[in-house]
Protein backbone atom coordinates (compact mmCIF):
# COMPACT_ATOMS: atom_id res chain seq x y z
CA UNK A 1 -15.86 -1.83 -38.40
CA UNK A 2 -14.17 -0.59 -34.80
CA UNK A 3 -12.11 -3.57 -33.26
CA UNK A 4 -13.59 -5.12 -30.22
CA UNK A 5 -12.76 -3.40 -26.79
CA UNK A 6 -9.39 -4.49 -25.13
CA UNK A 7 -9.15 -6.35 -21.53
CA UNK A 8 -5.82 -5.61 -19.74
CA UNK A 9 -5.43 -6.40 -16.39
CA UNK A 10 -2.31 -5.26 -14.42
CA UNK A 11 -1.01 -7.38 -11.61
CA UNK A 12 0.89 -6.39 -9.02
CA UNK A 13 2.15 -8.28 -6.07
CA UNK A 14 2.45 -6.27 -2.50
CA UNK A 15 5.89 -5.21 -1.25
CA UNK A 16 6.46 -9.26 -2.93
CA UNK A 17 10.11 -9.29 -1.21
CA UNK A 18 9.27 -8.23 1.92
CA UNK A 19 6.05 -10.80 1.59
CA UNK A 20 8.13 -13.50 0.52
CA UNK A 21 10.14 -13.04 3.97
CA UNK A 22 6.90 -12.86 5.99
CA UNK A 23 5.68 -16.22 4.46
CA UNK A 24 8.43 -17.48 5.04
CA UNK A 25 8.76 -16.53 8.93
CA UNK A 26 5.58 -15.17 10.37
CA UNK A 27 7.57 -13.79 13.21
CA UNK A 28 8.53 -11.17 11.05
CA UNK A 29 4.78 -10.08 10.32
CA UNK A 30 4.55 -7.80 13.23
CA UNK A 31 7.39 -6.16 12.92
CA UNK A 32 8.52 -2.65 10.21
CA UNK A 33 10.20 -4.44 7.48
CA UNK A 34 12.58 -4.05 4.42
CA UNK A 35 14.89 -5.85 2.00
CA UNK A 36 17.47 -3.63 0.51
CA UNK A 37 20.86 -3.06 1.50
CA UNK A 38 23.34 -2.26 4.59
CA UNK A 39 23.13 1.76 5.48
CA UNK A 40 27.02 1.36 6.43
CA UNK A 41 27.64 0.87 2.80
CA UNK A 42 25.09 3.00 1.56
CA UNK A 43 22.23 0.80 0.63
CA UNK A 44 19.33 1.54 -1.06
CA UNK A 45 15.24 -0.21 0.18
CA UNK A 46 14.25 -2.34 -2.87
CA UNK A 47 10.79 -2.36 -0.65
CA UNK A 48 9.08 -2.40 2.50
CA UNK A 49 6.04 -3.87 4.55
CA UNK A 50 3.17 -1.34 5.06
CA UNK A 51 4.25 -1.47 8.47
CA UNK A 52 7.24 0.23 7.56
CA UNK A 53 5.27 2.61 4.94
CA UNK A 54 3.40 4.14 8.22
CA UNK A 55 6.95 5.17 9.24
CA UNK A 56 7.45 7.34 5.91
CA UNK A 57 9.38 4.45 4.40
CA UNK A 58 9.75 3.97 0.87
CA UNK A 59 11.21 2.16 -2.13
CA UNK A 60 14.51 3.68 -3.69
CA UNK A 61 14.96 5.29 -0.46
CA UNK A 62 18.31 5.01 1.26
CA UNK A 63 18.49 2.52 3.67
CA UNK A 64 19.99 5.38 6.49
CA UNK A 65 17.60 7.57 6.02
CA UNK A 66 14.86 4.46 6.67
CA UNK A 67 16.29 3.87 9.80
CA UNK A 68 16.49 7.00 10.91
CA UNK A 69 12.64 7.10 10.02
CA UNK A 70 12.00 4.47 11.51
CA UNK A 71 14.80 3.01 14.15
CA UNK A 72 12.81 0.07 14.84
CA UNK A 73 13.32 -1.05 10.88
CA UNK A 74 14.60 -4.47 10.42
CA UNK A 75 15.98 -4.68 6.85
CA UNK A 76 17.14 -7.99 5.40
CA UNK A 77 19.40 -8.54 2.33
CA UNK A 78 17.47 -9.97 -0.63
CA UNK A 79 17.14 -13.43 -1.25
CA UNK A 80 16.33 -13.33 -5.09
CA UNK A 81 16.69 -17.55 -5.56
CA UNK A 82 13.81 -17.57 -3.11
CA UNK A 83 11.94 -14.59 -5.42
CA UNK A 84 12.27 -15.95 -8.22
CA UNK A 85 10.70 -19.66 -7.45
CA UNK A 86 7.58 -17.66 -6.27
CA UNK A 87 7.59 -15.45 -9.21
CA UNK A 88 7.89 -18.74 -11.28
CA UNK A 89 4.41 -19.91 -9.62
CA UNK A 90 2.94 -16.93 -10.44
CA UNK A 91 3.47 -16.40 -13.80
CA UNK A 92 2.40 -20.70 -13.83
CA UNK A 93 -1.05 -19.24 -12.80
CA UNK A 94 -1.59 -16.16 -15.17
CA UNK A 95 -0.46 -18.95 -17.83
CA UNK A 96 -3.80 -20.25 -17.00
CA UNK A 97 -5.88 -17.27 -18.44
CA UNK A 98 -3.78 -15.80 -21.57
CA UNK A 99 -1.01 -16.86 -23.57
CA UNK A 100 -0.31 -12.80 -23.84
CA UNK A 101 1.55 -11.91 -20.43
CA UNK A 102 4.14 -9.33 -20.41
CA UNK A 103 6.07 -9.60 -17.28
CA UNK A 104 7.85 -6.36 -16.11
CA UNK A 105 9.61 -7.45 -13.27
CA UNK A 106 9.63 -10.83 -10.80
CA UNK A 107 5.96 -9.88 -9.58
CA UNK A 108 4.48 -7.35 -11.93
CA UNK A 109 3.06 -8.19 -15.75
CA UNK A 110 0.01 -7.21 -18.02
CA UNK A 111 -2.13 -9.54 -18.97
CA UNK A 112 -4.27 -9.46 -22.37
CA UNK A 113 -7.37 -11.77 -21.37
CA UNK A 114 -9.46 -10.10 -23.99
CA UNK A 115 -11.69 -13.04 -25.74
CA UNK A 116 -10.86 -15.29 -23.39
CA UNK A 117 -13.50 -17.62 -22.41
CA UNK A 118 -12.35 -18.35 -18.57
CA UNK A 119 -14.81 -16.76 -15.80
CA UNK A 120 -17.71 -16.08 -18.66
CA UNK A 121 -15.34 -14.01 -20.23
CA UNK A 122 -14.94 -11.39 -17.35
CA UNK A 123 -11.99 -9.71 -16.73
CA UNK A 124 -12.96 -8.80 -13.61
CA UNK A 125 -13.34 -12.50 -12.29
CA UNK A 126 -10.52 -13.13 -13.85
CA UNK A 127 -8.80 -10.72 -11.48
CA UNK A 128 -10.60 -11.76 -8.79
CA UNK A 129 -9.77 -15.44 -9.36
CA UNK A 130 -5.89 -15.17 -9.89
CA UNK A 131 -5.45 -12.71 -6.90
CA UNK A 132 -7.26 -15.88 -4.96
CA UNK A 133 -4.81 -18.25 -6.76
CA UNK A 134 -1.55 -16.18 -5.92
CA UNK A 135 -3.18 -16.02 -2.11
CA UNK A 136 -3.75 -19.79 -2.18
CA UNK A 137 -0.82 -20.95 -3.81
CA UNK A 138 2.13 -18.50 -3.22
CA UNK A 139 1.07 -17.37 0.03
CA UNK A 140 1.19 -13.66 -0.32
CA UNK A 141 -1.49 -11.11 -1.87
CA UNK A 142 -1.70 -9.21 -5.03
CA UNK A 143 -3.37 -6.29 -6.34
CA UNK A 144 -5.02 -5.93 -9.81
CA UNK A 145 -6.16 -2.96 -12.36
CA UNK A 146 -8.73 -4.13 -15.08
CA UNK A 147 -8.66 -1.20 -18.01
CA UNK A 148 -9.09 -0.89 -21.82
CA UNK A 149 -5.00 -0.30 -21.77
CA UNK A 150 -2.31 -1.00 -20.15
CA UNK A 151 -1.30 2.97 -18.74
CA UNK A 152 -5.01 2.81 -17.01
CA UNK A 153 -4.71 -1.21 -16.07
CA UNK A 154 -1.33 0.23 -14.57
CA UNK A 155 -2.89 2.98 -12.39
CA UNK A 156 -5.72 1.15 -11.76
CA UNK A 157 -4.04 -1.76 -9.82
CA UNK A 158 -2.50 1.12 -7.47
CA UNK A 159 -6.22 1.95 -6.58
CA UNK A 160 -6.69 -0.47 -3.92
CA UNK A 161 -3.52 -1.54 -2.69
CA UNK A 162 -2.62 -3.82 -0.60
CA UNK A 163 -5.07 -6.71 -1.87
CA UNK A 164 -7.31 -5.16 -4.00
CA UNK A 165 -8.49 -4.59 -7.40
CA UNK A 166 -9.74 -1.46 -9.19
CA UNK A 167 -12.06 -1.53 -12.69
CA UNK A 168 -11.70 1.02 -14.78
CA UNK A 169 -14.82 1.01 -17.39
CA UNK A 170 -14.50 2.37 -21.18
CA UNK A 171 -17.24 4.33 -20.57
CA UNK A 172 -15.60 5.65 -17.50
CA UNK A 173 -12.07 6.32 -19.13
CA UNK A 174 -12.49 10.02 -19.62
CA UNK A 175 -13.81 11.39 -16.29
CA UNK A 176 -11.34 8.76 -14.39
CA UNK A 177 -8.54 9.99 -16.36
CA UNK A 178 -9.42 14.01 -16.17
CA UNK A 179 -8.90 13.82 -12.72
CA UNK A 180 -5.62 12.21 -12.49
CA UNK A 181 -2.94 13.63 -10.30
CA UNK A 182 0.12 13.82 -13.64
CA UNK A 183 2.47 12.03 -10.76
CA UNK A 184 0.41 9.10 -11.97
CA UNK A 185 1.37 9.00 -15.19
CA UNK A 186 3.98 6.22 -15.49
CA UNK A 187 6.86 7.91 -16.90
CA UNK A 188 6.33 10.79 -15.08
CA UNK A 189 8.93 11.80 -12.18
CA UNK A 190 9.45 14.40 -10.24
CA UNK A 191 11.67 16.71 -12.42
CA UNK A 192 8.94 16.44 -15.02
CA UNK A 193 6.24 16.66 -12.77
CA UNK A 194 7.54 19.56 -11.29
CA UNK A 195 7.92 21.39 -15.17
CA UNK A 196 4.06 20.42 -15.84
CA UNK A 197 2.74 22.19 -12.30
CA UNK A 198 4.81 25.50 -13.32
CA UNK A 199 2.78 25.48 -16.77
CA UNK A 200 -0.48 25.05 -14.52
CA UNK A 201 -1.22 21.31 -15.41
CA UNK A 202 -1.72 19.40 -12.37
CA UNK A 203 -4.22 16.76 -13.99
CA UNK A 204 -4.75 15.50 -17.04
CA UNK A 205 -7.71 17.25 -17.77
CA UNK A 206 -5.39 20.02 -17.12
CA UNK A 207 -3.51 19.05 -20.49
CA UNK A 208 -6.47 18.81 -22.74
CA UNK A 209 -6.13 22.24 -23.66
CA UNK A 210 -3.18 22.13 -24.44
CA UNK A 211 -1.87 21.33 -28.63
CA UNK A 212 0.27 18.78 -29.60
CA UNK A 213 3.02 21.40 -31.09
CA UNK A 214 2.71 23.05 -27.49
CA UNK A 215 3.76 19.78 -25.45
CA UNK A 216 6.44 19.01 -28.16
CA UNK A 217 8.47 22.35 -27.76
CA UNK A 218 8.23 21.83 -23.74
CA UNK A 219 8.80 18.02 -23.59
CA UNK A 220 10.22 16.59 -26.60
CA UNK A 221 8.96 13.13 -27.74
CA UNK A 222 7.87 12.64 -23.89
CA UNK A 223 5.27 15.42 -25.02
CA UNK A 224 3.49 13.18 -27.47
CA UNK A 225 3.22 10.60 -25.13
CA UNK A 226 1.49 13.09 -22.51
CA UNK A 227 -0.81 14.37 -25.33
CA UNK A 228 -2.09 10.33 -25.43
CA UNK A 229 -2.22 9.20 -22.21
CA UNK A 230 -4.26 12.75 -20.98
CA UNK A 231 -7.20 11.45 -23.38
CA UNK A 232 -6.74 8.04 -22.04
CA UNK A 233 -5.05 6.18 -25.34
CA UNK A 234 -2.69 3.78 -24.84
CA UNK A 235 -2.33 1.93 -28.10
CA UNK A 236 0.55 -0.67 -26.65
CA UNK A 237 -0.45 -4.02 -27.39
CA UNK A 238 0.97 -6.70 -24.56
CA UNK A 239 4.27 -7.62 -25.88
CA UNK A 240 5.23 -11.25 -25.02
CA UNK A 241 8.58 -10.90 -26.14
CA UNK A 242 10.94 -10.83 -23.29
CA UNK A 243 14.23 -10.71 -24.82
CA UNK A 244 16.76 -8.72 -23.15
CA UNK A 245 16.57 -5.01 -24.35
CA UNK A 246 19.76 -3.48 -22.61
CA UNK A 247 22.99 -4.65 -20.45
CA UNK A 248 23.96 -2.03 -18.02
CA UNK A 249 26.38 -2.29 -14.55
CA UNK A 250 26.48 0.36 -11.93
CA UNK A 251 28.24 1.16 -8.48
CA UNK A 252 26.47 3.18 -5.41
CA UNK A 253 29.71 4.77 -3.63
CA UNK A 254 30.77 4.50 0.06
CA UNK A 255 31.61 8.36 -0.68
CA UNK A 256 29.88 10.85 -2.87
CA UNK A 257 32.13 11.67 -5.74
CA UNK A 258 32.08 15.39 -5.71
CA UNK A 259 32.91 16.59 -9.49
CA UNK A 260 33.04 15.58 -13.37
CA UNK A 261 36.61 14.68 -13.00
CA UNK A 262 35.86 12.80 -9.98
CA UNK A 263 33.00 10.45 -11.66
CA UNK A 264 35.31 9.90 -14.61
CA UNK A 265 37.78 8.65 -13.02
CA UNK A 266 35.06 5.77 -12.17
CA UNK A 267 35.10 5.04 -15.74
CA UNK A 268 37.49 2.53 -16.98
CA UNK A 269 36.55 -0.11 -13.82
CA UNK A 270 32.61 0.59 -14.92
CA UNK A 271 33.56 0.13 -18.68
CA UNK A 272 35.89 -3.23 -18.04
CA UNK A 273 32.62 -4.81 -15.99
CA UNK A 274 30.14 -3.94 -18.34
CA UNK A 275 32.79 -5.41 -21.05
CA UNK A 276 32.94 -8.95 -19.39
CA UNK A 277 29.16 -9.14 -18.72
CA UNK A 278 28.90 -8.26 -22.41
CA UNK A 279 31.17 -11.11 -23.06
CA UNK A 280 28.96 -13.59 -20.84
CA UNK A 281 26.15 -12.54 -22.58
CA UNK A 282 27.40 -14.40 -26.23
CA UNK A 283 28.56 -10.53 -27.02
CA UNK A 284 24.97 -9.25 -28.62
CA UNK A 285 25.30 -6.51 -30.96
CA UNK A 286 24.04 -3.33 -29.37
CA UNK A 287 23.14 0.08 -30.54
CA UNK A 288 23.44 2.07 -28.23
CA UNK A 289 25.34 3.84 -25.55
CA UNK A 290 24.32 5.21 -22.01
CA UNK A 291 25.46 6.94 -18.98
CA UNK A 292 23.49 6.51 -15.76
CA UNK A 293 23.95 9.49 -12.76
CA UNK A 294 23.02 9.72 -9.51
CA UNK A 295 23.37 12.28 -7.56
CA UNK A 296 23.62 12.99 -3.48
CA UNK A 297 19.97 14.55 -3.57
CA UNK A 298 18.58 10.73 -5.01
CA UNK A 299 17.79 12.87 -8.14
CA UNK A 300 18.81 11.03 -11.86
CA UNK A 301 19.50 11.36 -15.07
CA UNK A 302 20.26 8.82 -17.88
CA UNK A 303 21.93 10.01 -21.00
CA UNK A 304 22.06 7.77 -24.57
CA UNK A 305 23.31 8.12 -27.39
CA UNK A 306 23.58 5.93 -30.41
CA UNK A 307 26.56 3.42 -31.40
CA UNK A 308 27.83 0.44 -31.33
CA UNK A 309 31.35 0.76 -29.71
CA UNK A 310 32.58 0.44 -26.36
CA UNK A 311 34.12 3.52 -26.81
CA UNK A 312 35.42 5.38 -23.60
CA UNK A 313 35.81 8.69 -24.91
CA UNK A 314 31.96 8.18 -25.25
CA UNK A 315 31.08 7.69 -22.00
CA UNK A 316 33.01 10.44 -21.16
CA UNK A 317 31.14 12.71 -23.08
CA UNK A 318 27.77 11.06 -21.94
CA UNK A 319 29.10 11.77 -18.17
CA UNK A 320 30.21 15.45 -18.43
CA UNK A 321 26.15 15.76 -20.65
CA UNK A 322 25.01 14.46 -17.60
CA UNK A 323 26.79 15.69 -14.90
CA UNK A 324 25.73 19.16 -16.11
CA UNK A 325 22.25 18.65 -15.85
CA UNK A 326 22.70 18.55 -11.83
CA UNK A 327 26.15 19.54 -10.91
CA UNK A 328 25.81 18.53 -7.19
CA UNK A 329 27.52 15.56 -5.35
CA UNK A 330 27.10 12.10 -7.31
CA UNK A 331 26.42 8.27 -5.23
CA UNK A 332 25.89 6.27 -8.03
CA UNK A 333 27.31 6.01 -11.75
CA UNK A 334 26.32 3.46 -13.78
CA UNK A 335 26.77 2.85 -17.89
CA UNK A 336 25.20 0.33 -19.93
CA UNK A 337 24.26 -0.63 -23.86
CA UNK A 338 21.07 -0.95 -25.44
CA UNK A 339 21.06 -4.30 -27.72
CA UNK A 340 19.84 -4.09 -31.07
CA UNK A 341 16.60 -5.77 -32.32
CA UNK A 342 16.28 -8.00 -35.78
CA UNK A 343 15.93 -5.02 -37.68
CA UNK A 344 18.72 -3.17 -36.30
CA UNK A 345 21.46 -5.78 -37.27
CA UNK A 346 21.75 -4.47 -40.90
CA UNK A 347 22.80 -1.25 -39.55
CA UNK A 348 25.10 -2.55 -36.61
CA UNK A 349 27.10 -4.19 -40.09
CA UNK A 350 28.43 -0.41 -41.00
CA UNK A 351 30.58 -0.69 -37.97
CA UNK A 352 32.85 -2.90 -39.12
CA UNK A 353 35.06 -2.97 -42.95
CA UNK A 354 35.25 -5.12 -45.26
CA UNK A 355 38.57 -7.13 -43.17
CA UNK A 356 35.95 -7.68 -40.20
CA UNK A 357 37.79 -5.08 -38.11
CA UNK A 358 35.91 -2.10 -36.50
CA UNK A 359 35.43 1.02 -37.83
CA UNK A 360 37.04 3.85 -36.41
CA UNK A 361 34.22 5.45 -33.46
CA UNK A 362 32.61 8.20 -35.19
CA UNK A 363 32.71 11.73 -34.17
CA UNK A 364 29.55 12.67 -31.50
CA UNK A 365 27.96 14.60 -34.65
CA UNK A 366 28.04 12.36 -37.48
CA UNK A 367 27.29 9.57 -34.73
CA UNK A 368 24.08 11.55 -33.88
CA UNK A 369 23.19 12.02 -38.05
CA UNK A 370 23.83 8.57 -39.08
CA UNK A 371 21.72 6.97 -36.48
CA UNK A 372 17.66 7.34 -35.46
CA UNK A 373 18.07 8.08 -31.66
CA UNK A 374 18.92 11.77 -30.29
CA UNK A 375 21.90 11.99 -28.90
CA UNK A 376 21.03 12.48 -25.63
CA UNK A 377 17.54 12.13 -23.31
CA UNK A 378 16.86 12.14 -19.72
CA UNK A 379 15.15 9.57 -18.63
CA UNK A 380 13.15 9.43 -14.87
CA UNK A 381 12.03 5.90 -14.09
CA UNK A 382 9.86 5.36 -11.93
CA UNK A 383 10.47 4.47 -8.44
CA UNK A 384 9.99 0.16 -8.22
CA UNK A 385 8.28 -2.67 -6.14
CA UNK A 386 4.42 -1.99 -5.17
């Protein structure tokens, strides 16, 4: 007996911190509009109005390079106490439909409504009615994507931006997904989209002809992923848990750093923060180590690598790994560690003897042997805010 169909929607509030300022002063409406930070100190657009979007203006982008897009840009500093009490209302109102809300940011979740009664039981009304409550209530719109999963609820509430909703039918999942552009597959950035046009796939349906073993050698564990999602299965159930999964601290430089040596030099100050927000954080056992680059072209990288030491000579290692992989000019470094679960804890105990003191850091081989994770991945998040 098959289980019954899934209803995800995907909501997704429009440019919500720039909103949030119009709301708040509808002087501002009229004008090209951004939160992010200062050019002078090289700031970065967190998001924009669609005013501003006309101009070529974009999320992630540097805040210089908006201007000189669009000299007429007025970009205010974010006022997160403000974002948050709004993103506190919303989540009040999807509250109303499903206990099974997975928020991924201040004004972006999935929502599992499947079964529930609200609206006859259509997820589609249910769209409809908490994009009127967010519009009623907040004061500032949201868009929606109603799928079978979330990766097509995802793409789906992208459809119709700015205030709009898209449905994405189960019997329509295969032709709708056949024809997607592989930019829109969440996970997908422009290094890797750039490797999947040179072996001819430019949509999904491109990718259907491809084997499994065939997207493995050319994309690693990412390749298994891309075999799914180009037949449209997404088997992620909405996860309610919202424990913290990682601690990280970075720092955007006044003055690109222009080598290895450079960056690690960067180090110990990046290590000593991350250390003391470690220490605020009731000092959670982690599992895992990672190096964030970067560099002057607003291309990235993230390296990881398992263990659970604050070990500098680690970093290091994860930096020169990474530094490699674009050898250009770096703006930002960051580093960070990825907390352990439950189920990790037994294994975080092998760290330390039988006296309670640490072990001595492994070597980067028996490091990579001993635990599950590779030791190292590149990672391309997606650009954020909607």
């Amino acid at each position: 007996m098959s289980e019954p169909q899934r209803k995800i929607i995907h909501v997704d509030c429009d440019c919500f911190y720039a909103a949030i300022e119009m709301r708040d002063d509808p002087a501002l409406r009229p004008l090209p509009l951004a939160v992010g930070g200062r050019p002078e100190s090289r700031g970065v657009i967190a998001t924009c109005n669609y005013i501003a979007r006309r101009y070529g203006v974009r999320s992630a982008m540097s805040s210089a390079r908006a201007l000189r897009l669009c000299p007429d840009l007025l970009i205010l500093p974010p006022d997160m106490a403000r974002y948050r009490e709004a993103s506190q209302q919303i989540m009040r109102i999807y509250e109303r439909y499903t206990p099974l809300i997975e928020p991924l940011s201040l004004d972006e979740a999935y929502l599992d409504v499947s079964g529930q009664p609200h609206e006859q039981g259509s997820a589609t009304r249910m769209a409809e009615a908490i994009r009127r409550q967010i519009r009623e209530e907040v004061g500032i719109t949201a868009s929606a994507g109603i799928a079978p999963n979330k990766f097509l609820a995802k793409v789906a509430s992208d459809w119709n931006k700015p205030d709009g909703q898209f449905l994405i039918r189960p019997q329509d999942v295969a032709g709708f997904v056949a024809a997607l552009p592989v930019e829109k597959i969440h996970g997908v950035g422009r290094v890797t989209a750039q490797r999947l046009n040179e072996l001819g796939i430019r949509r999904c349906g491109d990718m259907l002809a491809w084997e499994l073993a065939d997207l493995l050698r050319h994309f690693g564990r990412f390749g298994e992923r891309l075999y799914e999602l180009a037949r449209g299965v997404d088997p992620r159930p909405v996860s309610t848990d919202r424990s913290r999964k990682s601690i990280s601290v970075e720092e955007t430089y006044a003055v690109d750093l222009p080598d290895a040596g450079a960056c690690l030099s960067k180090l110990p100050e990046l290590i000593d923060r991350l250390s003391a927000r470690i220490a605020r954080s009731g000092n959670p056992a982690f599992k895992g180590l990672s190096v964030k680059l970067k560099f002057d072209d607003f291309s990235q990288t993230t390296v990881e690598h398992a263990g659970g030491q604050l070990s500098p000579a680690r970093f290091g290692e994860l930096l020169r790994v990474g530094f490699e992989r674009g050898r250009r000019p770096v703006r930002l470094v960051g580093v960070g560690v990825k907390l352990a679960d439950e189920h990790d804890l037994p294994r975080q105990l092998r760290l330390f003897g039988r006296d309670g003191r640490p072990l001595p850091d492994l070597p980067a081989a028996e490091a990579a042997a001993g635990e599950a994770e590779p030791p190292t991945r590149d990672a391309e998040p997606p650009p954020r805010e909607g």
